[in-house]
PDB file of N, CA and C in Angstrom:
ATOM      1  N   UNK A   1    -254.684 167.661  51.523  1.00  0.00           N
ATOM      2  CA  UNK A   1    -253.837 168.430  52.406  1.00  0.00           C
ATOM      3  C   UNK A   1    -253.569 169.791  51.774  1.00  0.00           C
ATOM      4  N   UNK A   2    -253.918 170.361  53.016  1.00  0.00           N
ATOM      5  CA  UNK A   2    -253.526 172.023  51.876  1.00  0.00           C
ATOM      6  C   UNK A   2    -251.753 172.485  51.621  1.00  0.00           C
ATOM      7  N   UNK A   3    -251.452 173.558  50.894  1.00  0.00           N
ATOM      8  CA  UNK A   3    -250.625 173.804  50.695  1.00  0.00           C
ATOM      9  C   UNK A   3    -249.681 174.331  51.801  1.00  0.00           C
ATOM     10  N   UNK A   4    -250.629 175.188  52.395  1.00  0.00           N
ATOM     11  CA  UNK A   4    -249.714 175.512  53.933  1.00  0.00           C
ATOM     12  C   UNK A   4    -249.340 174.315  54.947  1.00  0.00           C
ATOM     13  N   UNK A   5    -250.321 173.361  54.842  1.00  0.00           N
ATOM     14  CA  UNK A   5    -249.528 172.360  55.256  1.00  0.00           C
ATOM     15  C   UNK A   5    -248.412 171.677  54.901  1.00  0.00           C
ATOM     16  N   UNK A   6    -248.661 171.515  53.835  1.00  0.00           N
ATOM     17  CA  UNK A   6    -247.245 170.985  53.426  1.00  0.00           C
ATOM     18  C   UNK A   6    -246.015 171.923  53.093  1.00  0.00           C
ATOM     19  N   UNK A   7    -246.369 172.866  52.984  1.00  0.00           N
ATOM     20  CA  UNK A   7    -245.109 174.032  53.167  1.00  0.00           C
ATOM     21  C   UNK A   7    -244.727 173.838  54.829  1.00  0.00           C
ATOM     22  N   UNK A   8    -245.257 173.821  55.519  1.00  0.00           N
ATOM     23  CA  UNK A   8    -245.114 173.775  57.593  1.00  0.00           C
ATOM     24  C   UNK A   8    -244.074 172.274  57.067  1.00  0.00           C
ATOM     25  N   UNK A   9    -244.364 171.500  56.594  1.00  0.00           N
ATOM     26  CA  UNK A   9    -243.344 170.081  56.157  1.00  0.00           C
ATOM     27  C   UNK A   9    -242.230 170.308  56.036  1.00  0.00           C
ATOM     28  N   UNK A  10    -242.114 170.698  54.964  1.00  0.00           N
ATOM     29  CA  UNK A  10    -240.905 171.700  54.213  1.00  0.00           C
ATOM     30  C   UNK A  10    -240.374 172.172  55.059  1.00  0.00           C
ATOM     31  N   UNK A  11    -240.415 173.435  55.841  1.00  0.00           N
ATOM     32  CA  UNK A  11    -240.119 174.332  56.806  1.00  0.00           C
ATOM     33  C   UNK A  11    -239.807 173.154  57.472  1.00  0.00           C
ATOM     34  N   UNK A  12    -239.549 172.071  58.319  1.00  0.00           N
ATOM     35  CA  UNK A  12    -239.584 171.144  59.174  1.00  0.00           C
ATOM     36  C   UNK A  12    -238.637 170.298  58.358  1.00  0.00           C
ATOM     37  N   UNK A  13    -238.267 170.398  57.362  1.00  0.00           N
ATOM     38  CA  UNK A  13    -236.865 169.288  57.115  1.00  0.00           C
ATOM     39  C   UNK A  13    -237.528 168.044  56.348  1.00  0.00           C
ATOM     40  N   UNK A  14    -238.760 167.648  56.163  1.00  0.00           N
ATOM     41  CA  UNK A  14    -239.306 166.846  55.520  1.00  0.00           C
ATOM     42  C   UNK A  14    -239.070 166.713  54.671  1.00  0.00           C
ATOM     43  N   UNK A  15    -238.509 165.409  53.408  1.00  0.00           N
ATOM     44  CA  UNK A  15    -237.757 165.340  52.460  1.00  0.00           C
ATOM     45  C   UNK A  15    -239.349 164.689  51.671  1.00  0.00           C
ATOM     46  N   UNK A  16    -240.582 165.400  51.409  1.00  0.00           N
ATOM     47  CA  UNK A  16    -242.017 165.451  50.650  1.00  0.00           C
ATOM     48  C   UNK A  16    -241.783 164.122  49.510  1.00  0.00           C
ATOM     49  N   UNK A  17    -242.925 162.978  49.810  1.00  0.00           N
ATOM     50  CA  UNK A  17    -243.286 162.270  48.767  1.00  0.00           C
ATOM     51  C   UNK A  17    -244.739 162.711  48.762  1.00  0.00           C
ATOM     52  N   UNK A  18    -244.976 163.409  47.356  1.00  0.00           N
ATOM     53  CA  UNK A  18    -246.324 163.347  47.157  1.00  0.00           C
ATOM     54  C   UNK A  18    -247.172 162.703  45.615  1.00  0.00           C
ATOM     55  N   UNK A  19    -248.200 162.745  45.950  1.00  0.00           N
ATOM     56  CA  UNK A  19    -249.331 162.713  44.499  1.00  0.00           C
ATOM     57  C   UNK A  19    -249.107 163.384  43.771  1.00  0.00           C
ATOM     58  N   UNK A  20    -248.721 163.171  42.310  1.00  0.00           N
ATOM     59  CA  UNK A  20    -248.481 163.727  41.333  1.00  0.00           C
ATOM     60  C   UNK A  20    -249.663 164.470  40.590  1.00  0.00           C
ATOM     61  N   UNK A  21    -250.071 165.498  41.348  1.00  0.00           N
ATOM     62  CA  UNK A  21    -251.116 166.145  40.438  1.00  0.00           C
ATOM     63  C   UNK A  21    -251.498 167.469  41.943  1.00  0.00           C
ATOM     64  N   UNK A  22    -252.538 168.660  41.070  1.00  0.00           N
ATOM     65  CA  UNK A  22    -252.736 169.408  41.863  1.00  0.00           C
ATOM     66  C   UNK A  22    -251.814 170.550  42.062  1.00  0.00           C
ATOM     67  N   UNK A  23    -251.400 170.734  43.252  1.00  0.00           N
ATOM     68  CA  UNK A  23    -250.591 171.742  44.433  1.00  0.00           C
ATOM     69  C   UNK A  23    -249.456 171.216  44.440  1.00  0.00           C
ATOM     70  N   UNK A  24    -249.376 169.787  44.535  1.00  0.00           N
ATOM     71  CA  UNK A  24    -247.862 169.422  45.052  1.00  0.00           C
ATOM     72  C   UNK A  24    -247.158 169.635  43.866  1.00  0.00           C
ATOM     73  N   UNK A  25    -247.810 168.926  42.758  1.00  0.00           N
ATOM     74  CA  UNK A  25    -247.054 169.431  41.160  1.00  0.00           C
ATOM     75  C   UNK A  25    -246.627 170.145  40.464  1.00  0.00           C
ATOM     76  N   UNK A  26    -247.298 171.227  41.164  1.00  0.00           N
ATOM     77  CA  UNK A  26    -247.591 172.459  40.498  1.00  0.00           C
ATOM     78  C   UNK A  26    -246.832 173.780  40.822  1.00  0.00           C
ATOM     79  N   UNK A  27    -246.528 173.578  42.617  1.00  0.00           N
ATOM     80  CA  UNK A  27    -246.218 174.563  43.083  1.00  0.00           C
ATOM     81  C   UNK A  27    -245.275 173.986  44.236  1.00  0.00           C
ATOM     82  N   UNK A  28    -245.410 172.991  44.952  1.00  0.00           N
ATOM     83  CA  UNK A  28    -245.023 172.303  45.999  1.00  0.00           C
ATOM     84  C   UNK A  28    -243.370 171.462  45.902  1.00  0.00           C
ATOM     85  N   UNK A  29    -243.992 170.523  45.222  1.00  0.00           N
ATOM     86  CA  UNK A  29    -242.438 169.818  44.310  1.00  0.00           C
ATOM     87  C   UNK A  29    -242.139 170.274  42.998  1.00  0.00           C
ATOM     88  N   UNK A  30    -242.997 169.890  42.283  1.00  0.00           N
ATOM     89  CA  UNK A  30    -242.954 169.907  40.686  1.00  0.00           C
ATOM     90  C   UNK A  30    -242.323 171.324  40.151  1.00  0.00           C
ATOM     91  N   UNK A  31    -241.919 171.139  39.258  1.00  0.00           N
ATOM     92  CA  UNK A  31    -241.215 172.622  38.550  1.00  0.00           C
ATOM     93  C   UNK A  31    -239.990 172.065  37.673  1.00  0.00           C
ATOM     94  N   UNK A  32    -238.998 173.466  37.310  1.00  0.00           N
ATOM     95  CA  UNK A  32    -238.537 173.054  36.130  1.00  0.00           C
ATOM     96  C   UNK A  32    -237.435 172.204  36.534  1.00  0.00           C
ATOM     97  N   UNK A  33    -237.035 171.604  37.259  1.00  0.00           N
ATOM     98  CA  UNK A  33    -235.831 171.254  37.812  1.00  0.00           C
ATOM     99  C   UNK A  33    -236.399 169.621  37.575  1.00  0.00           C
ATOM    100  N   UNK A  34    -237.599 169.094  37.811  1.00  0.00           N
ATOM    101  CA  UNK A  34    -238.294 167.775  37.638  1.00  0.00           C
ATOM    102  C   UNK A  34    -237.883 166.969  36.736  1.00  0.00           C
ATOM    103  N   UNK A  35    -237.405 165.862  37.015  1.00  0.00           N
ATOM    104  CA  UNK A  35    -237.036 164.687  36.281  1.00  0.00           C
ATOM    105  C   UNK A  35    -237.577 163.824  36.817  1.00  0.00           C
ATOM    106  N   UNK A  36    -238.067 162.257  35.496  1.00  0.00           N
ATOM    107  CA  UNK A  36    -238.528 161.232  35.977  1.00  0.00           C
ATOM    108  C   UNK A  36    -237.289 160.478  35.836  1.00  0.00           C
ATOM    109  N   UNK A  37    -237.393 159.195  36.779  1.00  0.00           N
ATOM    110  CA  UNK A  37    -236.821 158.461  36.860  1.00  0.00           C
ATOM    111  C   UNK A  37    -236.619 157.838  35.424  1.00  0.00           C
ATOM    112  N   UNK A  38    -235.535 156.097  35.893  1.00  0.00           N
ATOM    113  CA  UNK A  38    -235.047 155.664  33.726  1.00  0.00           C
ATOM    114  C   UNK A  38    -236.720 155.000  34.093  1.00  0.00           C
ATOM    115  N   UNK A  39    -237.233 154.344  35.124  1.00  0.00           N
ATOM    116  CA  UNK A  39    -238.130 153.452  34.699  1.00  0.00           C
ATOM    117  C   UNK A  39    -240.042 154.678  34.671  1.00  0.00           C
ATOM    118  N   UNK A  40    -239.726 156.063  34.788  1.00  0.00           N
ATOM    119  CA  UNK A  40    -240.989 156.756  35.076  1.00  0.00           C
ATOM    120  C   UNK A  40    -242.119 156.194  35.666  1.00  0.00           C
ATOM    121  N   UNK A  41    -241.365 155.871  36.932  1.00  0.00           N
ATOM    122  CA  UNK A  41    -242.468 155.207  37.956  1.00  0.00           C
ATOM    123  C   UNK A  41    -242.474 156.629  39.092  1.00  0.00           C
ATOM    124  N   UNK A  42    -241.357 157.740  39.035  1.00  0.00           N
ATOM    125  CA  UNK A  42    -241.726 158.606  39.810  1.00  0.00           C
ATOM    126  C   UNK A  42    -241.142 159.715  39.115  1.00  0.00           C
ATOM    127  N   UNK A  43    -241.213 161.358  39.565  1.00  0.00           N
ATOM    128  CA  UNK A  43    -240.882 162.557  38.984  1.00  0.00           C
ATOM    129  C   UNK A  43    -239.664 163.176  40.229  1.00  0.00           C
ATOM    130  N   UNK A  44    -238.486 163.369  40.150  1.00  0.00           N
ATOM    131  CA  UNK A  44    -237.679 163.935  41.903  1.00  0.00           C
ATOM    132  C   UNK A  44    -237.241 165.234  40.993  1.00  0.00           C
ATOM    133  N   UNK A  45    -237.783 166.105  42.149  1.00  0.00           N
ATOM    134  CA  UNK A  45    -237.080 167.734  41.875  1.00  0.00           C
ATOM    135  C   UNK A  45    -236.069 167.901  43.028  1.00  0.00           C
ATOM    136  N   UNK A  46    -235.565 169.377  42.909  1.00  0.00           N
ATOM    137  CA  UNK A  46    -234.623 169.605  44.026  1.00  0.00           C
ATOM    138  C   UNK A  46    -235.509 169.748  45.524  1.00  0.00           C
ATOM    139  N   UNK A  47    -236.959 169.409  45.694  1.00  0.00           N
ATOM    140  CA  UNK A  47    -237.666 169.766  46.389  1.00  0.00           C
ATOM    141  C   UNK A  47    -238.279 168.540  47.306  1.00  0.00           C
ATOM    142  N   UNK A  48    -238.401 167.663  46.508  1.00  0.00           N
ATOM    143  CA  UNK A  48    -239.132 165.896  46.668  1.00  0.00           C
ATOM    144  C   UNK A  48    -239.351 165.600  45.914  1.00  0.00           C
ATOM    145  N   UNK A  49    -240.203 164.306  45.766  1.00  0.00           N
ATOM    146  CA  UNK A  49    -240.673 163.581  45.111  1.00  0.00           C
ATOM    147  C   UNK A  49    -242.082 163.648  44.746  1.00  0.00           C
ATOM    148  N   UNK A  50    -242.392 163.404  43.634  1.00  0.00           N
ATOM    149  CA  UNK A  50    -244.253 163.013  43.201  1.00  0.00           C
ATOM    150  C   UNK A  50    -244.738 161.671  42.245  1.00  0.00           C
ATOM    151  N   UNK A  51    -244.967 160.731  42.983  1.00  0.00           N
ATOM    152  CA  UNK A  51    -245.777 159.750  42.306  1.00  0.00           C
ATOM    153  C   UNK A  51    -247.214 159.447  42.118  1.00  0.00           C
ATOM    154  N   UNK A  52    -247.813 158.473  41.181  1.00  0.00           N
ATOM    155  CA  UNK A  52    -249.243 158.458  41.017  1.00  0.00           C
ATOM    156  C   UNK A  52    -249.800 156.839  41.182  1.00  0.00           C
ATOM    157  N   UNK A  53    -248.538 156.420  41.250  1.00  0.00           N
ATOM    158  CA  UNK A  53    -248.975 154.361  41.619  1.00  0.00           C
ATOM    159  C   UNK A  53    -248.135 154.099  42.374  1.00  0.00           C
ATOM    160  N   UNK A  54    -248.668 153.116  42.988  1.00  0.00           N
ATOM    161  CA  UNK A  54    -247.908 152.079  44.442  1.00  0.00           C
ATOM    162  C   UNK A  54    -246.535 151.821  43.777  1.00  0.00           C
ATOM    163  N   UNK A  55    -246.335 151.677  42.681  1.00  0.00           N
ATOM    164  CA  UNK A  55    -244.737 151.258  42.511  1.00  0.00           C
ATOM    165  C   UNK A  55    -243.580 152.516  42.603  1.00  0.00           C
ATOM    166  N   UNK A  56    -244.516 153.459  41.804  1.00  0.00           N
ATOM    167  CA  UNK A  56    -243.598 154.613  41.926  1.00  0.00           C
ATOM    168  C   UNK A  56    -243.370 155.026  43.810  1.00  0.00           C
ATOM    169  N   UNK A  57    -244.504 155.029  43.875  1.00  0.00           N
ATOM    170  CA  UNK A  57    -244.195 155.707  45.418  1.00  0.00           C
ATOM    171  C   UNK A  57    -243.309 154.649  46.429  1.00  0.00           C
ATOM    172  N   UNK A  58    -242.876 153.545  46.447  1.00  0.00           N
ATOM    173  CA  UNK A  58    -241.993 152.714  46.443  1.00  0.00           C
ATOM    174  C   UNK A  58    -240.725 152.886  45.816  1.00  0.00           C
ATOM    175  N   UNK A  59    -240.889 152.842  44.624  1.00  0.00           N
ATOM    176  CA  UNK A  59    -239.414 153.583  43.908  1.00  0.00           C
ATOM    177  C   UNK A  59    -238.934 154.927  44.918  1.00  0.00           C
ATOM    178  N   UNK A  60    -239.967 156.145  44.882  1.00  0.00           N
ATOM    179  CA  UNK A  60    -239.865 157.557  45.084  1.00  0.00           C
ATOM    180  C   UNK A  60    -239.228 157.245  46.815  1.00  0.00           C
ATOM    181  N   UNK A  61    -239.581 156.094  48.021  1.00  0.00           N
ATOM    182  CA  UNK A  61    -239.094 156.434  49.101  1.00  0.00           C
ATOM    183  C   UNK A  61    -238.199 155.673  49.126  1.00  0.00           C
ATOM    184  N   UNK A  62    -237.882 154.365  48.347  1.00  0.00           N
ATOM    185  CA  UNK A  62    -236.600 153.801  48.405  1.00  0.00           C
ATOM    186  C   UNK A  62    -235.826 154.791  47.992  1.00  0.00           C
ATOM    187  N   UNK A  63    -235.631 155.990  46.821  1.00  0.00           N
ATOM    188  CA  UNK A  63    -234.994 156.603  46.899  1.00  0.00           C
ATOM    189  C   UNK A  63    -234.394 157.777  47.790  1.00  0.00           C
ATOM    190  N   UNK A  64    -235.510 158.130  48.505  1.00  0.00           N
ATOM    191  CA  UNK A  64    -235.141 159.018  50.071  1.00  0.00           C
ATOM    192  C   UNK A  64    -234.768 158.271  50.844  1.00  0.00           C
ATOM    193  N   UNK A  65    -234.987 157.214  51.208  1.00  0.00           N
ATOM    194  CA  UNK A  65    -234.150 156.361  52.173  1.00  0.00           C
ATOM    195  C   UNK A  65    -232.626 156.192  51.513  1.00  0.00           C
ATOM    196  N   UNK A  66    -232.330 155.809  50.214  1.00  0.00           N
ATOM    197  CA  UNK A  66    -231.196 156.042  50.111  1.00  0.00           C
ATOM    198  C   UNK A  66    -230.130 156.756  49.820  1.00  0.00           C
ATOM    199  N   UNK A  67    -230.443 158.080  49.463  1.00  0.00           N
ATOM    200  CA  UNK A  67    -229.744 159.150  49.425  1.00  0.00           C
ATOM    201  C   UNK A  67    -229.034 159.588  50.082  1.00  0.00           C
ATOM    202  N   UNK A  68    -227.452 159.952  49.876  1.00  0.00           N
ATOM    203  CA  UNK A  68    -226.273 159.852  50.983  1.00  0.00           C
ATOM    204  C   UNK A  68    -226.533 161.166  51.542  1.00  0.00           C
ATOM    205  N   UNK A  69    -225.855 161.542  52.881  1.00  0.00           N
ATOM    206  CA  UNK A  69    -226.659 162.884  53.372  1.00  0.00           C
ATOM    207  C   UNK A  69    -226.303 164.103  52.640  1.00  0.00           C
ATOM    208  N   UNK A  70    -225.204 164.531  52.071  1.00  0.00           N
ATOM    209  CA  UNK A  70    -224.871 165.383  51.503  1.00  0.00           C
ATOM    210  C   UNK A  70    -226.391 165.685  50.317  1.00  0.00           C
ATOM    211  N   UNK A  71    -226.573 164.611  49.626  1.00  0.00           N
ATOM    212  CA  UNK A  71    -227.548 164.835  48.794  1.00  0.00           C
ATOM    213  C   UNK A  71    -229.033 165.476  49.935  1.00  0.00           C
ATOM    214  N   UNK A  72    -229.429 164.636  50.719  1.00  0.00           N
ATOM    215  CA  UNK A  72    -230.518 163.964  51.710  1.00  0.00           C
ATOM    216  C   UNK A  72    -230.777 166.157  52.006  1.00  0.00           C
ATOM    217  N   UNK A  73    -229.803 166.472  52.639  1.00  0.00           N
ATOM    218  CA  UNK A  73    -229.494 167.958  53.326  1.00  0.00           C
ATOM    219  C   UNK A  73    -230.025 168.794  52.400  1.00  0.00           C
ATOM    220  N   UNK A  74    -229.410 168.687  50.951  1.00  0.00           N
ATOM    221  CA  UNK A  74    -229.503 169.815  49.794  1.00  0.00           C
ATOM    222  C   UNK A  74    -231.083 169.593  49.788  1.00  0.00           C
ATOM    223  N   UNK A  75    -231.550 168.546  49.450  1.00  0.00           N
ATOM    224  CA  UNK A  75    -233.193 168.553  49.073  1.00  0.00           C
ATOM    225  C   UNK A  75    -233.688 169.777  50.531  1.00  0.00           C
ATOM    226  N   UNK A  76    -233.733 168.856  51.819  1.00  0.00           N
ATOM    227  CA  UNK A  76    -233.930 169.639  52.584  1.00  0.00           C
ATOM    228  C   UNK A  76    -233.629 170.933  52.884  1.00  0.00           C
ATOM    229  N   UNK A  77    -232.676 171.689  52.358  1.00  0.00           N
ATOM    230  CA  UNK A  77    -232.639 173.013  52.298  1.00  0.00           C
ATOM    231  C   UNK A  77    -233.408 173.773  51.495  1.00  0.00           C
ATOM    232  N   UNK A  78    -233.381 173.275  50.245  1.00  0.00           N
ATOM    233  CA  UNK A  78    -233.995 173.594  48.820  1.00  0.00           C
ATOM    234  C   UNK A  78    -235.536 174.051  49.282  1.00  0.00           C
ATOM    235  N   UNK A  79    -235.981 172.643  50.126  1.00  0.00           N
ATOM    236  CA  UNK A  79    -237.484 172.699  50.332  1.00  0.00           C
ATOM    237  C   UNK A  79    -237.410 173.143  51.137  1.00  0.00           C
ATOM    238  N   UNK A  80    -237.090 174.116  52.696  1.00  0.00           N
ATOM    239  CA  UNK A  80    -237.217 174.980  53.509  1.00  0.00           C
ATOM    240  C   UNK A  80    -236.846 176.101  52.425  1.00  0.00           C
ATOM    241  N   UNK A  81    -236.005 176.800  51.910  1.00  0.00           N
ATOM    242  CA  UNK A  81    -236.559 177.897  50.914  1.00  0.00           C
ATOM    243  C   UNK A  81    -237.591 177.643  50.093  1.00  0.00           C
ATOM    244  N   UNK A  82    -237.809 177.149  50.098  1.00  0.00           N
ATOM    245  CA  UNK A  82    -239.550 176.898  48.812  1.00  0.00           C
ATOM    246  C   UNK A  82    -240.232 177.090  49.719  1.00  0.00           C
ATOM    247  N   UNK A  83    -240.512 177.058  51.211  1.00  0.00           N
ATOM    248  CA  UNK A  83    -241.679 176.362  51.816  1.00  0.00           C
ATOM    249  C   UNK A  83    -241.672 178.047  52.589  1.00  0.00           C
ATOM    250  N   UNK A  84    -240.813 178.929  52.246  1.00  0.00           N
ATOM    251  CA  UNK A  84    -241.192 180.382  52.369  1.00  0.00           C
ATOM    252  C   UNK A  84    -242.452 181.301  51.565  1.00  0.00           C
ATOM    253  N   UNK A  85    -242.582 180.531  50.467  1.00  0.00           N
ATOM    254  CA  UNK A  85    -243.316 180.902  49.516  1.00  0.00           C
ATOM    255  C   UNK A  85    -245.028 180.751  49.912  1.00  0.00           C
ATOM    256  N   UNK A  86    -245.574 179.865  51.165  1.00  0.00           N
ATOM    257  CA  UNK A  86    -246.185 179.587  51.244  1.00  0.00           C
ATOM    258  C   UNK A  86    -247.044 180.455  52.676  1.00  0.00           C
ATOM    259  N   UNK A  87    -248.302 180.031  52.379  1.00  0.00           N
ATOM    260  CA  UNK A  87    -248.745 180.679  53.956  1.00  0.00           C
ATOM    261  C   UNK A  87    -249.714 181.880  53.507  1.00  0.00           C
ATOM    262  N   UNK A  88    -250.620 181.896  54.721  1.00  0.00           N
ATOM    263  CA  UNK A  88    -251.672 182.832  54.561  1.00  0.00           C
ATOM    264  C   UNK A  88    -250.830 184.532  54.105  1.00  0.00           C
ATOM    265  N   UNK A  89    -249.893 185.178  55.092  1.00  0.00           N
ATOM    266  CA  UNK A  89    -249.027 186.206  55.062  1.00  0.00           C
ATOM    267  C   UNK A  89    -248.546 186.140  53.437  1.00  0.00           C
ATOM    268  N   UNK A  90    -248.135 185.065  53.067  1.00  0.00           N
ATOM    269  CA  UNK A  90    -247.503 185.208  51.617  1.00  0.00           C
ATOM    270  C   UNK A  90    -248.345 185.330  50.349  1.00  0.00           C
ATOM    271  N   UNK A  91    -250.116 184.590  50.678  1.00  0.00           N
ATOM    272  CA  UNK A  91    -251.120 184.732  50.354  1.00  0.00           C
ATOM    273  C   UNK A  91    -251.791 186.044  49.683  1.00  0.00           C
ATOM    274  N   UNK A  92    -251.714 186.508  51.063  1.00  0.00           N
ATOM    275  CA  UNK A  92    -252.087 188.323  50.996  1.00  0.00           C
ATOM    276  C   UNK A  92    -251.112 189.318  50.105  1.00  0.00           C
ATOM    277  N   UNK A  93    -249.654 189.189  50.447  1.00  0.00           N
ATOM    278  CA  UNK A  93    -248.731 189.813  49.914  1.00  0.00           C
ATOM    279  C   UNK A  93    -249.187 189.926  48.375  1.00  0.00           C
ATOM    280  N   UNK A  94    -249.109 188.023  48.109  1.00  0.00           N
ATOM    281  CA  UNK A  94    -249.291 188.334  46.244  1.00  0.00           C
ATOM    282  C   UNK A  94    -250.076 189.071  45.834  1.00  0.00           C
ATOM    283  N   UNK A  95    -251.600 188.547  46.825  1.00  0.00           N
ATOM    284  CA  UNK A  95    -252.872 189.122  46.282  1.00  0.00           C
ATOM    285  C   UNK A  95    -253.382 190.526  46.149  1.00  0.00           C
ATOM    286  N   UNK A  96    -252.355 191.332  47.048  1.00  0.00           N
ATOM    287  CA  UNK A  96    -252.313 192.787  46.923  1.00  0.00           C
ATOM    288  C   UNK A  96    -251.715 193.558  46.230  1.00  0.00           C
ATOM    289  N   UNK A  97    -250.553 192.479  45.744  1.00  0.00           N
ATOM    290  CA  UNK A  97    -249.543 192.980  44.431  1.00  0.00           C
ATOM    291  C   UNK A  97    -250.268 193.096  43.254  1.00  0.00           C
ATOM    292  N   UNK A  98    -251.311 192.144  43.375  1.00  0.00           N
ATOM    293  CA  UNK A  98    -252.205 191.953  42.006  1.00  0.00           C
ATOM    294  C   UNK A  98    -253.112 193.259  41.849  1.00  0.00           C
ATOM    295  N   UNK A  99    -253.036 193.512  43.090  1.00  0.00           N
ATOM    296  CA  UNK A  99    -254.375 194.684  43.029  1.00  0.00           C
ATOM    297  C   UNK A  99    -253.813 195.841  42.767  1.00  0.00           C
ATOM    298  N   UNK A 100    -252.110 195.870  43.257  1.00  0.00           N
ATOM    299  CA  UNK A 100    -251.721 197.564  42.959  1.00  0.00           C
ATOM    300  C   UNK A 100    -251.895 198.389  41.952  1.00  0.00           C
ATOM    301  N   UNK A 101    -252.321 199.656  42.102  1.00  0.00           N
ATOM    302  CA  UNK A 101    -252.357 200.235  40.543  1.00  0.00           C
ATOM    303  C   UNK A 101    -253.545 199.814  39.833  1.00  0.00           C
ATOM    304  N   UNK A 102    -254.966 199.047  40.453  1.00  0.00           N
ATOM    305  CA  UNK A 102    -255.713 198.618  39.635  1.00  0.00           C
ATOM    306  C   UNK A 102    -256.350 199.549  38.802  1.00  0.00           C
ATOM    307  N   UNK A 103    -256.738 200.765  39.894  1.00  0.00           N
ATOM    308  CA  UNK A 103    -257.438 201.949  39.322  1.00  0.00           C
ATOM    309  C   UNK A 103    -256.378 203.381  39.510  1.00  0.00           C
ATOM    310  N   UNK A 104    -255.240 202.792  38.699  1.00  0.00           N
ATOM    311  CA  UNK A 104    -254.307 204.018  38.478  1.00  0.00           C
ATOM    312  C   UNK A 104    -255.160 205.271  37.261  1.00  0.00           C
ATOM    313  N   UNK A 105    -255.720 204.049  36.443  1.00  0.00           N
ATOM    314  CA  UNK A 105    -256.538 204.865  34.936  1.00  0.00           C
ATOM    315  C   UNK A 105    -257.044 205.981  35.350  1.00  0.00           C
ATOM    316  N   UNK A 106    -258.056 205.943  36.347  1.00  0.00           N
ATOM    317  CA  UNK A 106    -258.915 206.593  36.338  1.00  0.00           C
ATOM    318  C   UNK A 106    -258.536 207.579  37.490  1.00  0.00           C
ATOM    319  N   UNK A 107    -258.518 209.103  36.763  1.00  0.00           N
ATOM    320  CA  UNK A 107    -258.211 210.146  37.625  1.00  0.00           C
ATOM    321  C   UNK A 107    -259.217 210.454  38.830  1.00  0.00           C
ATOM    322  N   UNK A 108    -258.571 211.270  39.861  1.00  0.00           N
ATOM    323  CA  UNK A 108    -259.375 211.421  41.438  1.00  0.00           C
ATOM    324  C   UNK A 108    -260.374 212.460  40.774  1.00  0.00           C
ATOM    325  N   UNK A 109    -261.737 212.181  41.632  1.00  0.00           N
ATOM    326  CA  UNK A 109    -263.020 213.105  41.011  1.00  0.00           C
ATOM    327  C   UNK A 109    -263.349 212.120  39.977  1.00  0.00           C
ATOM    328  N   UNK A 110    -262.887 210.848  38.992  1.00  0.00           N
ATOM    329  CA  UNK A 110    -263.535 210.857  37.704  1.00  0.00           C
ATOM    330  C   UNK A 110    -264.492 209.373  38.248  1.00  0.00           C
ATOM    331  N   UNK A 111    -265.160 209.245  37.620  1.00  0.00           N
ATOM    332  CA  UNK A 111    -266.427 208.178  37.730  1.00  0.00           C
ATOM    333  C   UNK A 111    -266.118 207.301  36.206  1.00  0.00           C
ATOM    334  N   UNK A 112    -266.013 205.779  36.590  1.00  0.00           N
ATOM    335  CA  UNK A 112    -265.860 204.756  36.201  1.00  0.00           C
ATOM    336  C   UNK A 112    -267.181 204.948  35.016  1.00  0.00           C
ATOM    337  N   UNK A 113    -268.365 204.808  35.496  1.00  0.00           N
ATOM    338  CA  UNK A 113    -269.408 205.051  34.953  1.00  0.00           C
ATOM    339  C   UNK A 113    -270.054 206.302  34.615  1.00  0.00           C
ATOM    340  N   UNK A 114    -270.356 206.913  33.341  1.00  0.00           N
ATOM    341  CA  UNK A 114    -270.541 208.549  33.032  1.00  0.00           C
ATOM    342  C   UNK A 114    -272.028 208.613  33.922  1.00  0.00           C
ATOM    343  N   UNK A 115    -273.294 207.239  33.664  1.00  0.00           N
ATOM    344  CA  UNK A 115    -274.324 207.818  34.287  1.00  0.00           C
ATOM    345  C   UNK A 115    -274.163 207.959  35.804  1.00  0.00           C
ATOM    346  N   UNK A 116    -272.990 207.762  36.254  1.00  0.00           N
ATOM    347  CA  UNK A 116    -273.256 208.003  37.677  1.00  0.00           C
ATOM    348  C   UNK A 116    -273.718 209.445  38.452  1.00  0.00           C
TER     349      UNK A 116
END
């Protein structure tokens, strides 16, 4: 599943159990806020959850099922601001930030290459 999809989740109130590895880990749930559970059968950020075996991911939705709403809401807010971060539009933004200034060095008239 790509990332914009699961950001469209997010954006949608979806309280995310995912696979612990990849996108969701990395950028999706996972981050510094991540704690495993006492038995590390799953990882819960302020965002969702990420497990990698049938028990954890059992642990990881018994715990969204039981979370009182006050808690249940905060995740869901948390992850509709995260799930801004995502998307083709937000894509481009970075990728042009990266580029600004690439060829500030080199003055107008001057050639990268002398044999040119």
């Amino acid at each position: 599943m790509s990332k914009e999809a699961d950001g469209w989740k997010q954006a949608a109130g979806l309280i995310t159990i995912a696979h612990a590895s990849g996108g969701p880990m990395l950028d999706i749930i996972g981050g510094p806020d991540s704690s495993c559970n006492q038995e590390n059968t799953y990882f819960r950020s302020s965002r969702g959850f990420l497990a990698s075996t049938l028990e954890g991911f059992a642990d990881a939705l018994n715990q969204a099922f039981t979370m009182d709403g006050e808690e249940y809401s905060l995740m869901q807010r948390t992850a509709r601001e995260a799930s801004k971060s995502f998307g083709d539009d937000r894509f481009v933004e970075r990728i042009s930030a990266s580029f600004d200034g690439l060829g500030r060095h080199v003055g107008e008239g001057e050639r990268l290459c002398k044999d040119e």
